[in-house]
N, C-alpha and C. Protein backbone atom coordinates (compact mmCIF):
# COMPACT_ATOMS: atom_id res chain seq x y z
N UNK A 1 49.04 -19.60 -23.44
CA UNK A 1 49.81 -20.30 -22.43
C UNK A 1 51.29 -20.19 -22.74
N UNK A 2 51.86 -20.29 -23.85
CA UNK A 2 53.09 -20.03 -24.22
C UNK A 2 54.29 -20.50 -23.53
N UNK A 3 54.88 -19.46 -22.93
CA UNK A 3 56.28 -19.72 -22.29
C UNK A 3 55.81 -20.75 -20.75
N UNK A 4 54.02 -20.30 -20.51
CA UNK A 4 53.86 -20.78 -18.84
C UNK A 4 53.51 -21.83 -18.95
N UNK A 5 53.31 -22.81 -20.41
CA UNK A 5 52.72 -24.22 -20.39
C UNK A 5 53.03 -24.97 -19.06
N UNK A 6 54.20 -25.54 -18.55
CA UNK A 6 54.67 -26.21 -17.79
C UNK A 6 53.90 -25.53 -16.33
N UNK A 7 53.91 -24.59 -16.19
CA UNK A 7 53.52 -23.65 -14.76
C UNK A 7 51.92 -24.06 -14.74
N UNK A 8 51.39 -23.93 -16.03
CA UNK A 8 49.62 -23.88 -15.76
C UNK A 8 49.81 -25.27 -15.61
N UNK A 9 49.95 -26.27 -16.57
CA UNK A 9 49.40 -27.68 -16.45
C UNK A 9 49.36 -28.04 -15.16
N UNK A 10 50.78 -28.11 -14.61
CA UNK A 10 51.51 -28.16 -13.39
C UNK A 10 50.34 -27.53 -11.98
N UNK A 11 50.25 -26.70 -12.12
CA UNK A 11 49.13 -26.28 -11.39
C UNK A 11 47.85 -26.61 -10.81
N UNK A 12 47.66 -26.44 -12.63
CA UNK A 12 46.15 -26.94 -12.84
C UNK A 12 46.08 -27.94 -12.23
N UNK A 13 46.64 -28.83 -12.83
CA UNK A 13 46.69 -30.47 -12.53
C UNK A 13 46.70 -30.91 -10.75
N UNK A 14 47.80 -30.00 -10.45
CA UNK A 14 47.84 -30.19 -9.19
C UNK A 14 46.81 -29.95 -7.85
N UNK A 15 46.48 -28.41 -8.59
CA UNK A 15 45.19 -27.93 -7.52
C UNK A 15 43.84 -28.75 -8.02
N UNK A 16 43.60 -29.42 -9.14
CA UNK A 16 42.23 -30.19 -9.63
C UNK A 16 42.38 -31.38 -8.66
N UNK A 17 43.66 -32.13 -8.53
CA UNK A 17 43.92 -33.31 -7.71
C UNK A 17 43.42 -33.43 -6.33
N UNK A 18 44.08 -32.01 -5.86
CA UNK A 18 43.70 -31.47 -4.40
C UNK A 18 42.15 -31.24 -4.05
N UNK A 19 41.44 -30.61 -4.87
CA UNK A 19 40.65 -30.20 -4.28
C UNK A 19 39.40 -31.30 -4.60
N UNK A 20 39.86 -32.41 -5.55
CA UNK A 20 38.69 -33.56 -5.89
C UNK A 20 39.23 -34.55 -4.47
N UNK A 21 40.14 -34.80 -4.22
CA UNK A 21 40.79 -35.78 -2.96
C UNK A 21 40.26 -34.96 -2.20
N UNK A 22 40.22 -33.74 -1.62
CA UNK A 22 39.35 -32.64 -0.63
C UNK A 22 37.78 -33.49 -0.46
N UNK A 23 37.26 -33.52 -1.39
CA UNK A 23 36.15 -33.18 -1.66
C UNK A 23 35.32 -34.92 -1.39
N UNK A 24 36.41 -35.61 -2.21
CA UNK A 24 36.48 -37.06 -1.96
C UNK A 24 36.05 -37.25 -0.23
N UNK A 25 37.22 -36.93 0.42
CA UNK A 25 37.57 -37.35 2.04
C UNK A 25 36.32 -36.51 2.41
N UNK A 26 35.59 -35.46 2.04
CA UNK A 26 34.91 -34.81 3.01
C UNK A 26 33.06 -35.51 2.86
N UNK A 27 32.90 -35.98 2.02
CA UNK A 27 31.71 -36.49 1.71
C UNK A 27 31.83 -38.10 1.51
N UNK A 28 33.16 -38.86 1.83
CA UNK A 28 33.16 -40.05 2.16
C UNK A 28 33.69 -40.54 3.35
N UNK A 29 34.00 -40.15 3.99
CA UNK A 29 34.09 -40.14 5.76
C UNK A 29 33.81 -39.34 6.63
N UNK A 30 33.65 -39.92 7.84
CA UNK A 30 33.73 -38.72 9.05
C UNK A 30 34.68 -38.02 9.61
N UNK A 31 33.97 -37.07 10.29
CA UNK A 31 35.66 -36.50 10.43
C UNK A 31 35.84 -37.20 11.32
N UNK A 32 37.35 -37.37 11.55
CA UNK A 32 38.39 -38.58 12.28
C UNK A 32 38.00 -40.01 11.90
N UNK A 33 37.54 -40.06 11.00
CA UNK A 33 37.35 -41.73 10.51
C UNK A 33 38.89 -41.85 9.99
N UNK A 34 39.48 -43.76 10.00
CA UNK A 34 40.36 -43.31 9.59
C UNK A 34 40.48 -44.85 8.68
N UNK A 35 41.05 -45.09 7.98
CA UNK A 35 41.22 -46.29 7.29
C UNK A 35 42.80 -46.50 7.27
N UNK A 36 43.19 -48.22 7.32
CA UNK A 36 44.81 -48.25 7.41
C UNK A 36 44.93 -48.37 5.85
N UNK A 37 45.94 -48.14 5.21
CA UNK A 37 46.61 -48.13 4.23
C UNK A 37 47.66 -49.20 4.37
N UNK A 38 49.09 -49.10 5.04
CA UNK A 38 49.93 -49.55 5.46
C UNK A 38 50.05 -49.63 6.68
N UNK A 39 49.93 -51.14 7.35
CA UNK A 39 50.15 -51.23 8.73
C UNK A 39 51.14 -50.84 9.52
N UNK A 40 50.92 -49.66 10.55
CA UNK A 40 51.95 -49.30 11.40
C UNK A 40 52.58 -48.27 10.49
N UNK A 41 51.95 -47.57 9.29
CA UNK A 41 52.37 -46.67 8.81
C UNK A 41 52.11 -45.69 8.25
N UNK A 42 50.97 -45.78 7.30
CA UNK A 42 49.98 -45.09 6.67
C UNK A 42 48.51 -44.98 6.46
N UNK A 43 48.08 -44.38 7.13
CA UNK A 43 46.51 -44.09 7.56
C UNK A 43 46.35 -42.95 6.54
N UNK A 44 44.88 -42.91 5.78
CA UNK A 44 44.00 -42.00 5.51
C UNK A 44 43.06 -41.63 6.80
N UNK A 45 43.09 -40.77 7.54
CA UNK A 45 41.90 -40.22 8.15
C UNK A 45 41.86 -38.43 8.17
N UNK A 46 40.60 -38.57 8.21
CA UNK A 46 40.07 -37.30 7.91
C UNK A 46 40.13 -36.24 8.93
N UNK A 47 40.76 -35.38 8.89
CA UNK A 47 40.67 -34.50 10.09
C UNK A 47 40.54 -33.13 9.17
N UNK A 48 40.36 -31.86 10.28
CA UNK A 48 40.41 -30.34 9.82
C UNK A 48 41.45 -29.79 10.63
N UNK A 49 42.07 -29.13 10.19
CA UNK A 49 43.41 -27.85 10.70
C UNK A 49 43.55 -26.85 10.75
N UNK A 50 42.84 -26.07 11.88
CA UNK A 50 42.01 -24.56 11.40
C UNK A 50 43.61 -23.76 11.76
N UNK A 51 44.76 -24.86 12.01
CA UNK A 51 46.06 -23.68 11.85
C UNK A 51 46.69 -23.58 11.13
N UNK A 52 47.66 -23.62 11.00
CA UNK A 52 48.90 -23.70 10.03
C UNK A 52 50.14 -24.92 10.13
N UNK A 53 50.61 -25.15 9.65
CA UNK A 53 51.56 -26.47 10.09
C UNK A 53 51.95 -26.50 11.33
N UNK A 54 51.28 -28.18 11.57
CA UNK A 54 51.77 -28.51 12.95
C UNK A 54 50.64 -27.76 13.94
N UNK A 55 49.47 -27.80 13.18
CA UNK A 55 48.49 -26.59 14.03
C UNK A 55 48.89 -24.91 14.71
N UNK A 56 49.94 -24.72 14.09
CA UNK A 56 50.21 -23.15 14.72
C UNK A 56 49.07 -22.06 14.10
N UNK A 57 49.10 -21.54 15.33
CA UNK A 57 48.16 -20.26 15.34
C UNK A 57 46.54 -20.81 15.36
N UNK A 58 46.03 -22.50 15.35
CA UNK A 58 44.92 -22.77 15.67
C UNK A 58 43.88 -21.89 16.43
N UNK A 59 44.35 -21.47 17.60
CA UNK A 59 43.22 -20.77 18.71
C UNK A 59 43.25 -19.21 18.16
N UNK A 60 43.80 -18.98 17.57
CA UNK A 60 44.37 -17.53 17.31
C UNK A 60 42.88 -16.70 17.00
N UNK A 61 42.30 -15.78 17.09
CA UNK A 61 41.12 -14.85 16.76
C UNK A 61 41.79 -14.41 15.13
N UNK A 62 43.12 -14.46 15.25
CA UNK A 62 43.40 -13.54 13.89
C UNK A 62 43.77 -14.53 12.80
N UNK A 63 43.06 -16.01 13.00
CA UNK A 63 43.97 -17.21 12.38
C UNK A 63 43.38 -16.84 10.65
N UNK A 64 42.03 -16.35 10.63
CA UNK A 64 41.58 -16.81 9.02
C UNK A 64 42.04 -15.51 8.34
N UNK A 65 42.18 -15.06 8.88
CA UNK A 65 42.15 -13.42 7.83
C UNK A 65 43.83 -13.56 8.11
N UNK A 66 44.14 -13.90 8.55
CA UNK A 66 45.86 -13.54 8.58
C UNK A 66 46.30 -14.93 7.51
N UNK A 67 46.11 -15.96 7.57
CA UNK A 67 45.95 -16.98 6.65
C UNK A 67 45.90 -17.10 5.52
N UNK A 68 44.56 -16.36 5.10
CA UNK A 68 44.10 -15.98 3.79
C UNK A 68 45.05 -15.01 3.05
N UNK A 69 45.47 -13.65 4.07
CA UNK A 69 46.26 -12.66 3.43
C UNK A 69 47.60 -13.07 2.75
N UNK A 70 47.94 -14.40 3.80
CA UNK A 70 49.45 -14.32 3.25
C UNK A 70 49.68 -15.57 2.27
N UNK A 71 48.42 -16.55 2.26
CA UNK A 71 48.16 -17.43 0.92
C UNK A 71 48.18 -16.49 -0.40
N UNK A 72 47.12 -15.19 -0.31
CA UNK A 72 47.17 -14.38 -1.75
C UNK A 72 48.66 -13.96 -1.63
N UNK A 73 49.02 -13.26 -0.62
CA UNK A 73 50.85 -12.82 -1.12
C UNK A 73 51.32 -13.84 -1.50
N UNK A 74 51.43 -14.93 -0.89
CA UNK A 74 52.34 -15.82 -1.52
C UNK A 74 52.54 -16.19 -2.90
N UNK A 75 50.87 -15.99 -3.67
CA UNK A 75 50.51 -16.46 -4.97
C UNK A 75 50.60 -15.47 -6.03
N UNK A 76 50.82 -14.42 -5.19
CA UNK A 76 51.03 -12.96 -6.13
C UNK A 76 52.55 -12.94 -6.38
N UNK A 77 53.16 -13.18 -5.01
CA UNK A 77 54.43 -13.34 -4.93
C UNK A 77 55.51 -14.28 -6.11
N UNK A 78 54.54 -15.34 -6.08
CA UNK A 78 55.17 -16.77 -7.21
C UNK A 78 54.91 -16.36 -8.54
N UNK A 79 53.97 -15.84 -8.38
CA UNK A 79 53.07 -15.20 -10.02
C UNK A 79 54.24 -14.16 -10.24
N UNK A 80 54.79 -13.23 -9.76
CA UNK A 80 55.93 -12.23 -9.82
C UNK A 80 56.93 -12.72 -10.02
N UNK A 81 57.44 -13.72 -9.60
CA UNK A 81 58.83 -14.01 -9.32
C UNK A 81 58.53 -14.76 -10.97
N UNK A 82 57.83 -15.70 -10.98
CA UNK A 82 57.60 -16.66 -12.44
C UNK A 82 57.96 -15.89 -13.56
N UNK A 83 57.72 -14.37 -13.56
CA UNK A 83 58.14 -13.43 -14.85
C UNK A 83 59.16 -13.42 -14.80
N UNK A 84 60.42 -13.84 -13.97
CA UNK A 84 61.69 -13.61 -14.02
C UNK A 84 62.11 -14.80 -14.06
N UNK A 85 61.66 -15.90 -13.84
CA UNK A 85 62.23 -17.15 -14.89
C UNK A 85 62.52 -17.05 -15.91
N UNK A 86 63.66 -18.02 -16.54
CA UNK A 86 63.82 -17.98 -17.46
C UNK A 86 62.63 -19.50 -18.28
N UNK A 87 62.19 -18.80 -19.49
CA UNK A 87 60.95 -19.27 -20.13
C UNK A 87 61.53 -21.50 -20.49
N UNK A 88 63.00 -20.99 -20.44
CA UNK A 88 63.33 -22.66 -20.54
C UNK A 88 63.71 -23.34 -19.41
N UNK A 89 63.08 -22.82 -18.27
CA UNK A 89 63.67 -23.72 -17.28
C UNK A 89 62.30 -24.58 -16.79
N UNK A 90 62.35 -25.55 -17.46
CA UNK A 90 60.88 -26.28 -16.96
C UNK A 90 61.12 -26.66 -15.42
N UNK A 91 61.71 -27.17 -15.23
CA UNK A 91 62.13 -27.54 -13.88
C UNK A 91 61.39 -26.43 -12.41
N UNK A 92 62.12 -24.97 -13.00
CA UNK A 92 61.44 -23.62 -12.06
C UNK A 92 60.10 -23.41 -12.48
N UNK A 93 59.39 -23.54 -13.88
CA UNK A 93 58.57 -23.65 -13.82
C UNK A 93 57.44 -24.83 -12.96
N UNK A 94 57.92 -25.90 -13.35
CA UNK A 94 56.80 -26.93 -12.41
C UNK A 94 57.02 -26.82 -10.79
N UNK A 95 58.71 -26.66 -10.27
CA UNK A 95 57.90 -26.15 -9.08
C UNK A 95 57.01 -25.10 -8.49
N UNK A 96 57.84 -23.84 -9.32
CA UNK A 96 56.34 -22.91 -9.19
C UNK A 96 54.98 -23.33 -9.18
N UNK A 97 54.72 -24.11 -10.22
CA UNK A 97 53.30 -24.34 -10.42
C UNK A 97 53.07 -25.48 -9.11
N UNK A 98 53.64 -25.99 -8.76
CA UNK A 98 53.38 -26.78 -7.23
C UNK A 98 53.09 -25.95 -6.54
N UNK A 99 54.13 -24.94 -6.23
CA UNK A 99 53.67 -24.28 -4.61
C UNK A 99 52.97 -23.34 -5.00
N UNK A 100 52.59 -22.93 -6.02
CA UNK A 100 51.35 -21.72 -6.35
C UNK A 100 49.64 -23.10 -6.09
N UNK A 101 49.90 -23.90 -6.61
CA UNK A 101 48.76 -24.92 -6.64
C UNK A 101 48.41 -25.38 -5.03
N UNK A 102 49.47 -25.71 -4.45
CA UNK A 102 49.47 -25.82 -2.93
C UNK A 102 48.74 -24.47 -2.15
N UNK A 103 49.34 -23.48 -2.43
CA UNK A 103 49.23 -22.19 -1.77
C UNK A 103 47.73 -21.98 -1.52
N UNK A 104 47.17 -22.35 -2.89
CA UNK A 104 45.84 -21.83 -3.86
C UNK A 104 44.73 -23.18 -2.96
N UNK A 105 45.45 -24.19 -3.24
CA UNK A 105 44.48 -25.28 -2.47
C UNK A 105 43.90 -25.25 -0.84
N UNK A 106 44.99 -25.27 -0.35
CA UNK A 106 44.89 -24.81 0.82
C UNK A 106 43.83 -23.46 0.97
N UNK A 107 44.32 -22.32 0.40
CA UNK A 107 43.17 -21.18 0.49
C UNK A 107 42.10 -21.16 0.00
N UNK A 108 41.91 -22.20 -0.59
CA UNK A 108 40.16 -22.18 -1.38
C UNK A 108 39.46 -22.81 0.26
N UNK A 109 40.26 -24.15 1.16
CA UNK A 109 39.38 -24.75 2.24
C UNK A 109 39.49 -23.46 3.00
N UNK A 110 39.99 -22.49 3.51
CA UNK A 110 40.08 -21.29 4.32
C UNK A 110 38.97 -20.58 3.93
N UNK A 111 38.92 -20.32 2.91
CA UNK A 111 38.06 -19.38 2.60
C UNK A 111 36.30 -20.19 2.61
N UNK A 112 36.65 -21.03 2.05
CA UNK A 112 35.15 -22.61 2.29
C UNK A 112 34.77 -22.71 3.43
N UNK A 113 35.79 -23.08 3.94
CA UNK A 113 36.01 -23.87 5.61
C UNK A 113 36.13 -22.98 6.84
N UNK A 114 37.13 -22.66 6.75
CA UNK A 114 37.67 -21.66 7.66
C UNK A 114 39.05 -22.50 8.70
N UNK A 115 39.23 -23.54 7.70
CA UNK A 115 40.07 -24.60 7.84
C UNK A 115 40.62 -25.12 6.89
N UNK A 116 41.70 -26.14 6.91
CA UNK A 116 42.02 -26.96 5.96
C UNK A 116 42.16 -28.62 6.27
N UNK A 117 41.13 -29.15 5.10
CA UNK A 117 41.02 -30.94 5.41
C UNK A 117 42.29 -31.56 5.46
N UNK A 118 43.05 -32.11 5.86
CA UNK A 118 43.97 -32.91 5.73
C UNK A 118 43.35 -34.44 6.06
N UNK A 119 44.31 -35.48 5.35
CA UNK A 119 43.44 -36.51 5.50
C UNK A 119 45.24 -37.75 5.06
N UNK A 120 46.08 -37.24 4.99
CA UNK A 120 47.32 -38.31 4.83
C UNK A 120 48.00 -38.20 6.23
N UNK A 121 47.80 -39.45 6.46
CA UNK A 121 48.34 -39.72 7.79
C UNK A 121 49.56 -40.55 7.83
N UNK A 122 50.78 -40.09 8.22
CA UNK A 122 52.37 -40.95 8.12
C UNK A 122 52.53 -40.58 9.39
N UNK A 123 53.04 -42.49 9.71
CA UNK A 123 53.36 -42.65 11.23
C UNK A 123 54.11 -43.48 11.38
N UNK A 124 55.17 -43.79 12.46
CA UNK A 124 55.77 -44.96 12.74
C UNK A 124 55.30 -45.73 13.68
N UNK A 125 54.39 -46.51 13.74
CA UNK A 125 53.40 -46.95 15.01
C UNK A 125 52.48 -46.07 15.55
N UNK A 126 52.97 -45.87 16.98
CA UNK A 126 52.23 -44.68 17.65
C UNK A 126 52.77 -43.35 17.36
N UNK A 127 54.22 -42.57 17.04
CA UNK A 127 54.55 -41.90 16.31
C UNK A 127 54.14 -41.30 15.08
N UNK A 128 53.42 -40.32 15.32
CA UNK A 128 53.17 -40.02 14.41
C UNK A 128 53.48 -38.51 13.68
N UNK A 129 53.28 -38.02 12.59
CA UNK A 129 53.81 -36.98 11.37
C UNK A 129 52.28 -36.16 11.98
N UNK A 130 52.17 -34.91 11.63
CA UNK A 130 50.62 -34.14 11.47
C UNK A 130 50.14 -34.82 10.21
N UNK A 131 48.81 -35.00 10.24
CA UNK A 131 48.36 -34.81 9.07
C UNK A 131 48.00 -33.70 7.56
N UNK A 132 48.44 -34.35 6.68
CA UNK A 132 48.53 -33.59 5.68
C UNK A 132 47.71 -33.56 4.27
N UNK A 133 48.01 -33.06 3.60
CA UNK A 133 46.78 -33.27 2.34
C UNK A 133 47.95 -32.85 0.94
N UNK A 134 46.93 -33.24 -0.13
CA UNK A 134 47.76 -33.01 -1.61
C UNK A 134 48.50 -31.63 -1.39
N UNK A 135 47.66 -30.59 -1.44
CA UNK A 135 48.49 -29.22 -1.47
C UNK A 135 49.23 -29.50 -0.52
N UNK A 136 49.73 -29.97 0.84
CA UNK A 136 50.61 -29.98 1.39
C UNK A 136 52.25 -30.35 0.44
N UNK A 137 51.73 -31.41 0.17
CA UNK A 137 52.62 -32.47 -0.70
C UNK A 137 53.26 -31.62 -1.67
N UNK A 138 52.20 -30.48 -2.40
CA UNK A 138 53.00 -29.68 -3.60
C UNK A 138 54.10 -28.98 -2.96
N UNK A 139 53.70 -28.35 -2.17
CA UNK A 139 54.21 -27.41 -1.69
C UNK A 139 55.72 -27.64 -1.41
N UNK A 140 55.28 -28.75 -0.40
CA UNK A 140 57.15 -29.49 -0.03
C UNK A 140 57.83 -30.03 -1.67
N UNK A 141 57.09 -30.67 -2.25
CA UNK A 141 57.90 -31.12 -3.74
C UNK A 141 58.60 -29.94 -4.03
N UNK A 142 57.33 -28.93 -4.74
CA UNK A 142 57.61 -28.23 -5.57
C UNK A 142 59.07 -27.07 -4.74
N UNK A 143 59.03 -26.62 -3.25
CA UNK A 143 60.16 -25.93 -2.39
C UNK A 143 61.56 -26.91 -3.03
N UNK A 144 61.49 -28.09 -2.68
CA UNK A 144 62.44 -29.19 -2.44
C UNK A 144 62.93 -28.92 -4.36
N UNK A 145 62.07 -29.10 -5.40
CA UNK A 145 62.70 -28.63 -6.76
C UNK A 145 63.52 -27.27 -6.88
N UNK A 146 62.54 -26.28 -5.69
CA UNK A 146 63.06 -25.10 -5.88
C UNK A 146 64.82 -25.05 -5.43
N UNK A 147 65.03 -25.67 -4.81
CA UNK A 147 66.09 -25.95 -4.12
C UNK A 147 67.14 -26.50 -4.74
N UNK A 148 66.72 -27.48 -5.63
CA UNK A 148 67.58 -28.45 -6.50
C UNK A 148 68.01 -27.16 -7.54
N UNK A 149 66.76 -26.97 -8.42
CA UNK A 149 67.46 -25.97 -9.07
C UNK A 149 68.11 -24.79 -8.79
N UNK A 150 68.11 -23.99 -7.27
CA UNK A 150 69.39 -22.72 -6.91
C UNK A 150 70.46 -23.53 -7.27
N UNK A 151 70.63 -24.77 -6.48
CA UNK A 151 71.96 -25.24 -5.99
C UNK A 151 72.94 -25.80 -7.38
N UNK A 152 71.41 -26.08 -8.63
CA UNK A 152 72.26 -26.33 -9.80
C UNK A 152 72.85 -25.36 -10.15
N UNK A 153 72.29 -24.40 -10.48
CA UNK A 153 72.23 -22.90 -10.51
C UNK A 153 74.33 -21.89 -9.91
N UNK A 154 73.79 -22.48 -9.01
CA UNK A 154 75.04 -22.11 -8.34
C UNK A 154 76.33 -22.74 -8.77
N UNK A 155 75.79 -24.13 -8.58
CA UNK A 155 77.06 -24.55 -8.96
C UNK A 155 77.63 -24.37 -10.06
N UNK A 156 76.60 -24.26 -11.17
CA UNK A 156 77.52 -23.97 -12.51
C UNK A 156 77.76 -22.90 -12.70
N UNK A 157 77.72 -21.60 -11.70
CA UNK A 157 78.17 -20.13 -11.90
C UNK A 157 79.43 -20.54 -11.15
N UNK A 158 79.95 -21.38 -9.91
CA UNK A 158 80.89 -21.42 -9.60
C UNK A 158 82.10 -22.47 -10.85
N UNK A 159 81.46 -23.60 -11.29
CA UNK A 159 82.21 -23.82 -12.24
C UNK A 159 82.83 -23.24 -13.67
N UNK A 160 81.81 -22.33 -13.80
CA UNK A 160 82.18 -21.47 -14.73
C UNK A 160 82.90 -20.20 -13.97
N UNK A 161 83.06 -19.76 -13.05
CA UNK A 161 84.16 -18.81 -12.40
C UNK A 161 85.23 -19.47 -12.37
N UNK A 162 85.45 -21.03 -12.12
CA UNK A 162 87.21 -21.59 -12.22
C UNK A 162 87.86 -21.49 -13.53
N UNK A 163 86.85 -21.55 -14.71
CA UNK A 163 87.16 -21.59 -16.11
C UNK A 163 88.15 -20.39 -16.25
């Protein structure tokens, strides 16, 4: 494990979370059952999302195989890019290991399903968010770290150019 400690745990951890909460929601409710959490705000209910965020490409004939293809690029993609981290940046490492764990979660229900369970429901009353699931969650964290660290990134190449 070496230099990728932070990337596997991170991962691991993350896609084991996902796919036991998966597995949880699918053999303890119905689909569209829904339970309140927070009134007027947070619902668990169980639904499937045979699209992509926000349901795009749902009806599509080409939705699973086009899905699937670009979950493995993506994970081949992160797996590539991760060799060009630098081995001390835990930070690039754990988000990697988020959105590779997200990527990976999501494509195990595609390939299972031919869908993906989502089951976190955020709403403001009748307003409501799509529903989402753990790998969703990595995915946005781990982007949103990715982000923190360019911008650190940057900035201290620009502070070190005034020097």
């Amino acid at each position: 494990m070496g230099n990728y400690k932070v990337f596997t745990l991170t991962a691991g951890i993350s896609l084991l979370l996902d796919q036991l909460t998966k597995i949880y929601i699918d053999t303890a409710f119905a689909l569209y059952e829904s339970i309140e959490v927070i009134e007027s705000f947070f619902h668990i209910t169980y639904v499937r999302n045979p699209g992509a965020a926000f349901g795009i490409l749902s009806d599509s004939s080409i939705r699973i195989p086009f899905f699937i293809s670009v979950s493995v690029l993506a994970s081949i993609g992160i797996l590539w890019y991760l060799r060009k981290v630098d081995p001390s940046d835990r930070w690039q490492h754990f988000a990697l290991g988020l959105i590779f764990s997200g990527a990976v979660g999501n494509l195990v229900d595609r390939i299972r399903l031919g869908e993906v369970i989502d089951f976190l429901d955020a709403h403001w009353y009748q307003y409501h968010w799509p529903a989402f699931n753990v790998a969703d969650s990595a995915i946005c964290v781990g982007v949103a770290v990715m982000f923190f660290c360019t911008w650190r990134e940057e900035r201290a190449k620009k502070l070190a150019d005034k020097e």
